[in-house]
N, C-alpha and C. Protein backbone atom coordinates (compact mmCIF):
# COMPACT_ATOMS: atom_id res chain seq x y z
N UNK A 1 101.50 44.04 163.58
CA UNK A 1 102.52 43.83 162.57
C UNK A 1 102.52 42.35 162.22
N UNK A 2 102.45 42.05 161.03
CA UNK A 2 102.30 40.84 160.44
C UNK A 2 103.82 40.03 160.38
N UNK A 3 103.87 38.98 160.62
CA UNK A 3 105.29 37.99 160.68
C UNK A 3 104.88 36.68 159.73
N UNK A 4 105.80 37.07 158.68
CA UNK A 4 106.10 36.10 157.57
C UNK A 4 106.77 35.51 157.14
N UNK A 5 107.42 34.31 156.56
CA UNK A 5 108.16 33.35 156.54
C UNK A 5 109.34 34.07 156.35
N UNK A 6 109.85 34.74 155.57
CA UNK A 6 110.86 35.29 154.87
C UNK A 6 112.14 36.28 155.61
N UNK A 7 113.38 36.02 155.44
CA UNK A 7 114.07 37.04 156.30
C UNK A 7 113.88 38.17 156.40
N UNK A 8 112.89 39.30 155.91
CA UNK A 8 112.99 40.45 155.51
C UNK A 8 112.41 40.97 157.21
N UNK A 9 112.52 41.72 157.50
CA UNK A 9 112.09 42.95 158.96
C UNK A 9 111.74 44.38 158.14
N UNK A 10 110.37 44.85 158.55
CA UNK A 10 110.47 46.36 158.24
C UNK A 10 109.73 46.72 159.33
N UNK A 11 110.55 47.97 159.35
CA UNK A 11 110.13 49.00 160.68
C UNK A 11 110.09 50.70 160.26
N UNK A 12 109.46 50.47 160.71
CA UNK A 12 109.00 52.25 160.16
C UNK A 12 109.51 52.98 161.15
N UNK A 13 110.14 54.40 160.86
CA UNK A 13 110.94 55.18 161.94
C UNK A 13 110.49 56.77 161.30
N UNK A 14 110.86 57.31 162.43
CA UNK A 14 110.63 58.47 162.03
C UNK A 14 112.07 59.15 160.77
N UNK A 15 111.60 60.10 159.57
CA UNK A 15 112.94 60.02 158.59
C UNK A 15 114.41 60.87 159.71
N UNK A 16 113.99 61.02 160.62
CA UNK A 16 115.60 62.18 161.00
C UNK A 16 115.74 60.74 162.18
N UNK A 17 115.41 60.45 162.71
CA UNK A 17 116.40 59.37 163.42
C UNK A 17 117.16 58.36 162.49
N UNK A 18 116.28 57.81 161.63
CA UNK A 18 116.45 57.03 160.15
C UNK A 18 118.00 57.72 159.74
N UNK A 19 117.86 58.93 159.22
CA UNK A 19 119.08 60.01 158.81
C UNK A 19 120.30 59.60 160.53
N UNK A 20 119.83 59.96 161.56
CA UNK A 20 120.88 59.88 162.18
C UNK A 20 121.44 59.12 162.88
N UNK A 21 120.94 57.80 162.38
CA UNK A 21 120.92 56.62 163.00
C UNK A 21 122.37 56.07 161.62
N UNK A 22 122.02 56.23 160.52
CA UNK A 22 122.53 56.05 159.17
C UNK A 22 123.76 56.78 159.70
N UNK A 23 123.71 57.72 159.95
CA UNK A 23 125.37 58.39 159.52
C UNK A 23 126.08 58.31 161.40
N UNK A 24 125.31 57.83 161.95
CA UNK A 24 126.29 57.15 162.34
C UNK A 24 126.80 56.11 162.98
N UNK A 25 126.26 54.93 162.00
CA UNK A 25 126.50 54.12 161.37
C UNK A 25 128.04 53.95 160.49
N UNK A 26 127.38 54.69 159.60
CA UNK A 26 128.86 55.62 158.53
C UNK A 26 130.22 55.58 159.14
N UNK A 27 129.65 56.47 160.12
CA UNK A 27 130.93 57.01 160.90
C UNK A 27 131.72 55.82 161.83
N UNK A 28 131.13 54.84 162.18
CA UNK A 28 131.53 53.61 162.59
C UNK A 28 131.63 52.29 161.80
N UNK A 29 131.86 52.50 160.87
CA UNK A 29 132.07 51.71 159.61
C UNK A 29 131.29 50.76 159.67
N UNK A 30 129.78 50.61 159.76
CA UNK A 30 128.97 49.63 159.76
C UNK A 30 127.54 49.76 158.82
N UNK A 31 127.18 48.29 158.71
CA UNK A 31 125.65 48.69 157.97
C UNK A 31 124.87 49.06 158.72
N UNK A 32 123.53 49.25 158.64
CA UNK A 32 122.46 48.87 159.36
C UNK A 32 121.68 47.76 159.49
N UNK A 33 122.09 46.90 158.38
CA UNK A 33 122.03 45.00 158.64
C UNK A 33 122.87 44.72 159.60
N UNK A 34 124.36 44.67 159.55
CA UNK A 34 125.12 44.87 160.47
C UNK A 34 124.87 45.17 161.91
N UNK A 35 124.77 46.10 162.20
CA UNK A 35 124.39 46.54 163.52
C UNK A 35 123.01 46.05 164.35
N UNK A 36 122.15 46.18 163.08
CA UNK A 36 120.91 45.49 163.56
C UNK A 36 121.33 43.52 163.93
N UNK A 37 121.92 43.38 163.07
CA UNK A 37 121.99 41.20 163.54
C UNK A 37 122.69 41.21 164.77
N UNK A 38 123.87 42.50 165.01
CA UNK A 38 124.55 41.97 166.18
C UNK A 38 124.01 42.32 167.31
N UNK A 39 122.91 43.77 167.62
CA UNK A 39 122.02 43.75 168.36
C UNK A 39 121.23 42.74 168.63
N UNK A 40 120.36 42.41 167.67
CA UNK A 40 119.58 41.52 167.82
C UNK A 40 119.88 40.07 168.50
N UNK A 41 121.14 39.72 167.92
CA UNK A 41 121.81 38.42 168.40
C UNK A 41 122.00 38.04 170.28
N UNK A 42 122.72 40.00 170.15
CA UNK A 42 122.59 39.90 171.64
C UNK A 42 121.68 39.72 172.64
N UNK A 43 120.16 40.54 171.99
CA UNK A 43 119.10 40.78 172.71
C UNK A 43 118.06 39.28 172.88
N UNK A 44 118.80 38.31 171.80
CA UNK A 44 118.17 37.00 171.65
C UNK A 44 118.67 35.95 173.04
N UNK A 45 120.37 36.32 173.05
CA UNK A 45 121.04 35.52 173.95
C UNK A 45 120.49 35.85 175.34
N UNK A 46 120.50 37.20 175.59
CA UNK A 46 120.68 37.65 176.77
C UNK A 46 119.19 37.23 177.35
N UNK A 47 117.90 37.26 176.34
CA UNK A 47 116.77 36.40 176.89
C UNK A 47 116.69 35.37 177.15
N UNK A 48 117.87 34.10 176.64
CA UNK A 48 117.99 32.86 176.96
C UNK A 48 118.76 32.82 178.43
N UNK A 49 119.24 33.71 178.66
CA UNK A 49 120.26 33.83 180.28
C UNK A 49 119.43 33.48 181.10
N UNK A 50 119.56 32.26 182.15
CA UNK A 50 119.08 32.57 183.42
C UNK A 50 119.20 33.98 184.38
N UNK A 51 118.14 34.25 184.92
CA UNK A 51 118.14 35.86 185.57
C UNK A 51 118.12 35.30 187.11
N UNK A 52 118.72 35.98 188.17
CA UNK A 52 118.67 35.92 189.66
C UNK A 52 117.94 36.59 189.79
N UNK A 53 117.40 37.53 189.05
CA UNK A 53 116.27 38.61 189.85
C UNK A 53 114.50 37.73 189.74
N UNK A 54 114.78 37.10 188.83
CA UNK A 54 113.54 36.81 188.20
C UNK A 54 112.48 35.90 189.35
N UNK A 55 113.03 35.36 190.28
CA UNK A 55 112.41 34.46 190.80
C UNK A 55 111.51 36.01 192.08
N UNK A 56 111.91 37.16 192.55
CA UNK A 56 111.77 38.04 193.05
C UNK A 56 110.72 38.57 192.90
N UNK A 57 109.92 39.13 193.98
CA UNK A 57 108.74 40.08 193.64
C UNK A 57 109.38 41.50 193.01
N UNK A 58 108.33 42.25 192.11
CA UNK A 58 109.31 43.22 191.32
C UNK A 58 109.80 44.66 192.33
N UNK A 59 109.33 44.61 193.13
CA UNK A 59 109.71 45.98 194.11
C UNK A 59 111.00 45.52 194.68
N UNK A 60 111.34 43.67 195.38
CA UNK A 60 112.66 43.40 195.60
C UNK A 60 113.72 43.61 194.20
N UNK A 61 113.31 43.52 193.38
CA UNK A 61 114.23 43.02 191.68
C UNK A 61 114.41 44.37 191.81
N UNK A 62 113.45 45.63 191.51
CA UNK A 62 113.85 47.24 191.34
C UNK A 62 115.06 47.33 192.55
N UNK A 63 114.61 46.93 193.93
CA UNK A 63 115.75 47.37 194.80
C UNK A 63 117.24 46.80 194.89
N UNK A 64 117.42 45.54 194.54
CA UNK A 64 118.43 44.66 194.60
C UNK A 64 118.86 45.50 192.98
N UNK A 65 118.35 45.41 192.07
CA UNK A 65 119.26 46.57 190.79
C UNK A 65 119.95 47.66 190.71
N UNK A 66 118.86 48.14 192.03
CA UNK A 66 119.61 49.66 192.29
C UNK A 66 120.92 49.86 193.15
N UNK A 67 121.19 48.84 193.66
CA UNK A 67 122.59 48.54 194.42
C UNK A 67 122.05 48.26 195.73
């Protein structure tokens, strides 16, 4: 997927998630610009977080997650 200067994002979905992703949307009084920036915003921050697991080999990180 090509990345170009411009704000635009396209993502191709299948059309019935597209459909049920949309209505409900609707039903929660939001866009799908909307919903998508504040996802995204989050998913931006939460990669800037320092992680405690991270310094961990991944079999300790799986076990220390699991409680």
């Amino acid at each position: 997927m090509s990345v170009g200067p411009s704000g635009r994002i396209v993502v191709e979905v299948e059309p019935e998630l597209k459909r049920e992703l949309h209505s409900a949307l609707v039903k929660d009084g939001q866009t799908l610009k909307d919903w998508f920036v504040k996802r995204a915003e989050e998913y931006v921050r939460e990669g800037q977080q320092l992680n405690f697991f991270d310094n961990l080999p991944p079999a300790k990180q799986a076990q220390d997650r699991a409680g």
